[in-house]
C-alpha atoms as a PDB file:
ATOM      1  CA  UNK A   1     -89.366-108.007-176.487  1.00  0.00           C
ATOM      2  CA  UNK A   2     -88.080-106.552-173.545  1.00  0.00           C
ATOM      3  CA  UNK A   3     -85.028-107.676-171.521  1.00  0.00           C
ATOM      4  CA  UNK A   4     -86.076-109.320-167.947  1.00  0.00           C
ATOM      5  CA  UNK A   5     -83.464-106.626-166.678  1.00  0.00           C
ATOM      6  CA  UNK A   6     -85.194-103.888-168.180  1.00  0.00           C
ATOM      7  CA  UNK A   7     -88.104-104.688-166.760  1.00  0.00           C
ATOM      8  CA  UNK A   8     -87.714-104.853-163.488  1.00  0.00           C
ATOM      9  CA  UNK A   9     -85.030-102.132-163.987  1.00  0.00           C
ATOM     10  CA  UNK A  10     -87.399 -99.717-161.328  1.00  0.00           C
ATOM     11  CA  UNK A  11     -86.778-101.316-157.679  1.00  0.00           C
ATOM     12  CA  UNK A  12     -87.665 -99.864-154.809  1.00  0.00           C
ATOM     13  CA  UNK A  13     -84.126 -99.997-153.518  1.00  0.00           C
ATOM     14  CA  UNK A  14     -82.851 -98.174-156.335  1.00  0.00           C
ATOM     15  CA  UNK A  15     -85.771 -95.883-155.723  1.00  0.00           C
ATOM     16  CA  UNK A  16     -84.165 -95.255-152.757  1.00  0.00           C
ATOM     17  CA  UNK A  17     -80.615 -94.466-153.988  1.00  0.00           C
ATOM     18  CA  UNK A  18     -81.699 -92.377-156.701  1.00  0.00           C
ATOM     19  CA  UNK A  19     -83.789 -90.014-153.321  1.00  0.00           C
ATOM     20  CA  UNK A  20     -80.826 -90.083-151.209  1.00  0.00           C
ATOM     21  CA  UNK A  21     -78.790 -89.204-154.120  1.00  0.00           C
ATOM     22  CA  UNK A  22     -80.663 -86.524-155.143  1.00  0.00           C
ATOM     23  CA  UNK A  23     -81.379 -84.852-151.791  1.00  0.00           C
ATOM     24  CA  UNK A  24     -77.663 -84.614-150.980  1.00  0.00           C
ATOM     25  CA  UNK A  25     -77.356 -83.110-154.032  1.00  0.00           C
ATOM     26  CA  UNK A  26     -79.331 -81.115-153.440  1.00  0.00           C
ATOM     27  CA  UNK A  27     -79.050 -80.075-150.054  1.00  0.00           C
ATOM     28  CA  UNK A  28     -75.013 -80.008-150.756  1.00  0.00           C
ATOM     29  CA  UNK A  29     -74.702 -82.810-148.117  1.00  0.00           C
ATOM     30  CA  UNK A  30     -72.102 -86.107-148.395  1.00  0.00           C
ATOM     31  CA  UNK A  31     -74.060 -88.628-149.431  1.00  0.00           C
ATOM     32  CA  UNK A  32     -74.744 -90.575-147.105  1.00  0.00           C
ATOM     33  CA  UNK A  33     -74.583 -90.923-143.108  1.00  0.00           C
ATOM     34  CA  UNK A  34     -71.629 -93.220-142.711  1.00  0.00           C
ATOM     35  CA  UNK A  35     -72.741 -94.051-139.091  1.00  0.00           C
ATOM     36  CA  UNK A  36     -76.526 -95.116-140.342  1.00  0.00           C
ATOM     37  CA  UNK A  37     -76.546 -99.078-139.957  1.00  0.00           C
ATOM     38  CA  UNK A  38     -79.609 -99.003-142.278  1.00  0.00           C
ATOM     39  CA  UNK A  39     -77.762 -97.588-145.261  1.00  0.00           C
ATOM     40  CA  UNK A  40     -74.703-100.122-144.684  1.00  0.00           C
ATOM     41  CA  UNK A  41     -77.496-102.955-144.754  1.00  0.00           C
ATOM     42  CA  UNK A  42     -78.879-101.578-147.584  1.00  0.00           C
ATOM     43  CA  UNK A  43     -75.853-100.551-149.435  1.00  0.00           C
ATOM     44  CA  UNK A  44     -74.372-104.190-148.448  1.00  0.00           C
ATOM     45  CA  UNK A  45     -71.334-102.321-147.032  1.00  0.00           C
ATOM     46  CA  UNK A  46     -70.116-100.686-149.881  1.00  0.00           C
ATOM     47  CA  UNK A  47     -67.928 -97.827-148.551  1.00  0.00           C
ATOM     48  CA  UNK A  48     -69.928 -94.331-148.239  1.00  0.00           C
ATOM     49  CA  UNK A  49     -67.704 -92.796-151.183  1.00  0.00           C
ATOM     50  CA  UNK A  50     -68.661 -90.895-154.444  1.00  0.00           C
ATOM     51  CA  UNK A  51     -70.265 -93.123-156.872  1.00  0.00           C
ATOM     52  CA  UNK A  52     -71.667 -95.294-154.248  1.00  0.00           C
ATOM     53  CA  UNK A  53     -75.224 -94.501-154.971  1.00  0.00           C
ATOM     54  CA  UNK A  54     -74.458 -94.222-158.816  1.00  0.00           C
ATOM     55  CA  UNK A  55     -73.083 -98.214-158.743  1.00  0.00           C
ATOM     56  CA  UNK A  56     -75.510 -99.032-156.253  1.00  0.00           C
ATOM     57  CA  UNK A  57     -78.495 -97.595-158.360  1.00  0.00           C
ATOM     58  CA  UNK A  58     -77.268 -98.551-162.116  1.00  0.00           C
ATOM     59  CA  UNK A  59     -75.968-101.683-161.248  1.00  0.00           C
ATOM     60  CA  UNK A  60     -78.575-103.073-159.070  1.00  0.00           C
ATOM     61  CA  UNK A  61     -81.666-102.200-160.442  1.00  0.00           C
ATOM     62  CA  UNK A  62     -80.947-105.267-163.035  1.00  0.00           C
ATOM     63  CA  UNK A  63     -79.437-107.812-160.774  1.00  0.00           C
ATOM     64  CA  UNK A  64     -78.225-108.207-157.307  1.00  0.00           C
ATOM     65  CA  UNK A  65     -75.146-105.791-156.208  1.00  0.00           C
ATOM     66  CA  UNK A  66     -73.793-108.660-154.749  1.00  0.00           C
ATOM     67  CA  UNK A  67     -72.966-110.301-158.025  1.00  0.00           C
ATOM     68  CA  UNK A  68     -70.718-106.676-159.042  1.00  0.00           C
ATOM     69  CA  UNK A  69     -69.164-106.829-155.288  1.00  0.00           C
ATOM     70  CA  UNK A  70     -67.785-109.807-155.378  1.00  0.00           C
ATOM     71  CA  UNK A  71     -65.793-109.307-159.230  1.00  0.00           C
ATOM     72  CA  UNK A  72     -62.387-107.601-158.195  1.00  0.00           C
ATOM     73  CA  UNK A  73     -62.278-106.432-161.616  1.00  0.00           C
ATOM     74  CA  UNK A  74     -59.690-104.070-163.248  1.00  0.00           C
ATOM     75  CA  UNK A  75     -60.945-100.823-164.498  1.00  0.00           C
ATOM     76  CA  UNK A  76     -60.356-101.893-167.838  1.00  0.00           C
ATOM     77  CA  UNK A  77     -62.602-105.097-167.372  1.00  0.00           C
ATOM     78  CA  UNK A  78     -65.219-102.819-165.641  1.00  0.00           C
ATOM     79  CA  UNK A  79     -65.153-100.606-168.729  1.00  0.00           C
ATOM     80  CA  UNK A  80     -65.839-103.829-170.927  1.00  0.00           C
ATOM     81  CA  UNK A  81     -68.402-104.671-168.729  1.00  0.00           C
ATOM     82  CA  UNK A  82     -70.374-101.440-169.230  1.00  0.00           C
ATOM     83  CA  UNK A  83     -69.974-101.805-172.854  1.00  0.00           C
ATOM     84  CA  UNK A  84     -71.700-105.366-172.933  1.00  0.00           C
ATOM     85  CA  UNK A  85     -74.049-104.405-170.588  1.00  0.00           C
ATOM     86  CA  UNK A  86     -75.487-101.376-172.803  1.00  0.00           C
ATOM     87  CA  UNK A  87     -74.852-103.442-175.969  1.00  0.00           C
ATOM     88  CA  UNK A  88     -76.075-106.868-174.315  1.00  0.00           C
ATOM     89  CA  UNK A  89     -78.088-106.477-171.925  1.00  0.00           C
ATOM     90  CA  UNK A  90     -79.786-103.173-173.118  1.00  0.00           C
ATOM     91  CA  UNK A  91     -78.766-101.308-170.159  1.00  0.00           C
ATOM     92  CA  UNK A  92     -78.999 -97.434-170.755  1.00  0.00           C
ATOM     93  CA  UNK A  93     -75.766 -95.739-171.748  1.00  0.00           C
ATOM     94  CA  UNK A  94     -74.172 -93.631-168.700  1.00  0.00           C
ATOM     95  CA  UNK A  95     -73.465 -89.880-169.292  1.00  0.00           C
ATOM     96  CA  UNK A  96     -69.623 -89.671-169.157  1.00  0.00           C
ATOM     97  CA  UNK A  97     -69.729 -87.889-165.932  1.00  0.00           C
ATOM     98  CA  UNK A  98     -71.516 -90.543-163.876  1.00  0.00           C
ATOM     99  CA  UNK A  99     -69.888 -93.286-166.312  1.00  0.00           C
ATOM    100  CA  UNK A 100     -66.403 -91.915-164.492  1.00  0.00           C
ATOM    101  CA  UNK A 101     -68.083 -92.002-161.260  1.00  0.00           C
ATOM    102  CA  UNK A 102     -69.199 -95.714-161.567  1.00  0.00           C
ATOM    103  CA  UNK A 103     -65.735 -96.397-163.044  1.00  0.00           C
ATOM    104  CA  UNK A 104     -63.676 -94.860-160.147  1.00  0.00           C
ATOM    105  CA  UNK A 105     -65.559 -96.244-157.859  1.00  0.00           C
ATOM    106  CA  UNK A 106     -65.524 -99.865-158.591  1.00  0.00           C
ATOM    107  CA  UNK A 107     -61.458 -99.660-159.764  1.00  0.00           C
ATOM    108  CA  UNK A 108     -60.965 -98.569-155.875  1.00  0.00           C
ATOM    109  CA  UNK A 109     -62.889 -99.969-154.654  1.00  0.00           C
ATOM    110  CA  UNK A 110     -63.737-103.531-156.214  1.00  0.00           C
ATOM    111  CA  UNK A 111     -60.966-103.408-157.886  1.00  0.00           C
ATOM    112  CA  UNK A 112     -58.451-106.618-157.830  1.00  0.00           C
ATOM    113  CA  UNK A 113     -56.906-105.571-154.310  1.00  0.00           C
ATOM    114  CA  UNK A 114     -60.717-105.544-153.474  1.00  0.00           C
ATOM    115  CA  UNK A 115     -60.015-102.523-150.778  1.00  0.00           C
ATOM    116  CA  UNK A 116     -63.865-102.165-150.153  1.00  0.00           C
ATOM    117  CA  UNK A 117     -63.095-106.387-148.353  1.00  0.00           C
ATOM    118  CA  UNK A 118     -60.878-104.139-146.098  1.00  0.00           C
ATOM    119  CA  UNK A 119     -62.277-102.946-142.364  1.00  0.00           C
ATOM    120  CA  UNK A 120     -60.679 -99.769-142.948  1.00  0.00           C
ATOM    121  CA  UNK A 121     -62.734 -99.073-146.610  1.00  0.00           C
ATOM    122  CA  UNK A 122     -66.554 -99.020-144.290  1.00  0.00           C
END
């Protein structure tokens, strides 16, 4: 049987993500437009850094991003949490170069101090 998260693990905002990440890749651009209000509604104001799209992507196609923005979580806990979510919660295992993306990401910014709650981190 198939975890509820897996299936419905292909949402269109993730969708999304995954074609904005991909065509800054490619086109060697930042990610994002930080002065697009649409991507700060989408993204729920996470700060337009590296891993944004990665956190936003992974961690939201399963549940809402709101539930990993509000943690304030040490980089140590975050690390646990990726290892229960691939053992628990049969979430795909992250290559080691996005896993550090994800990882850096939410230890600055939803990390205890929880910068990103900060008007200077948007």
């Amino acid at each position: 049987m198939t975890a509820p998260c897996v299936r419905r693990a292909v949402l269109p905002a993730a969708l999304f993500a995954t074609f904005l990440a991909l065509n800054a890749w490619a086109e060697g651009e930042p990610e994002t437009d930080p002065e697009s209000d649409q991507e700060q509604a989408l993204f729920r104001g996470m700060p337009d850094d590296v891993g944004r799209l990665e956190v936003f992507g992974f961690c939201g196609s399963c549940h809402s991003i709101d539930l990993v923005l509000q943690q304030g979580l040490s980089r140590a806990v975050w690390e646990d949490v990726l290892v229960e979510m691939v053992r628990d919660q049969e979430m795909a295992p992250l290559q080691p170069d996005i896993r550090v993306k994800v990882l850096d990401y939410l230890e600055e910014y939803y990390g205890p101090d929880r910068k990103a709650l900060s008007p200077k981190a948007k």
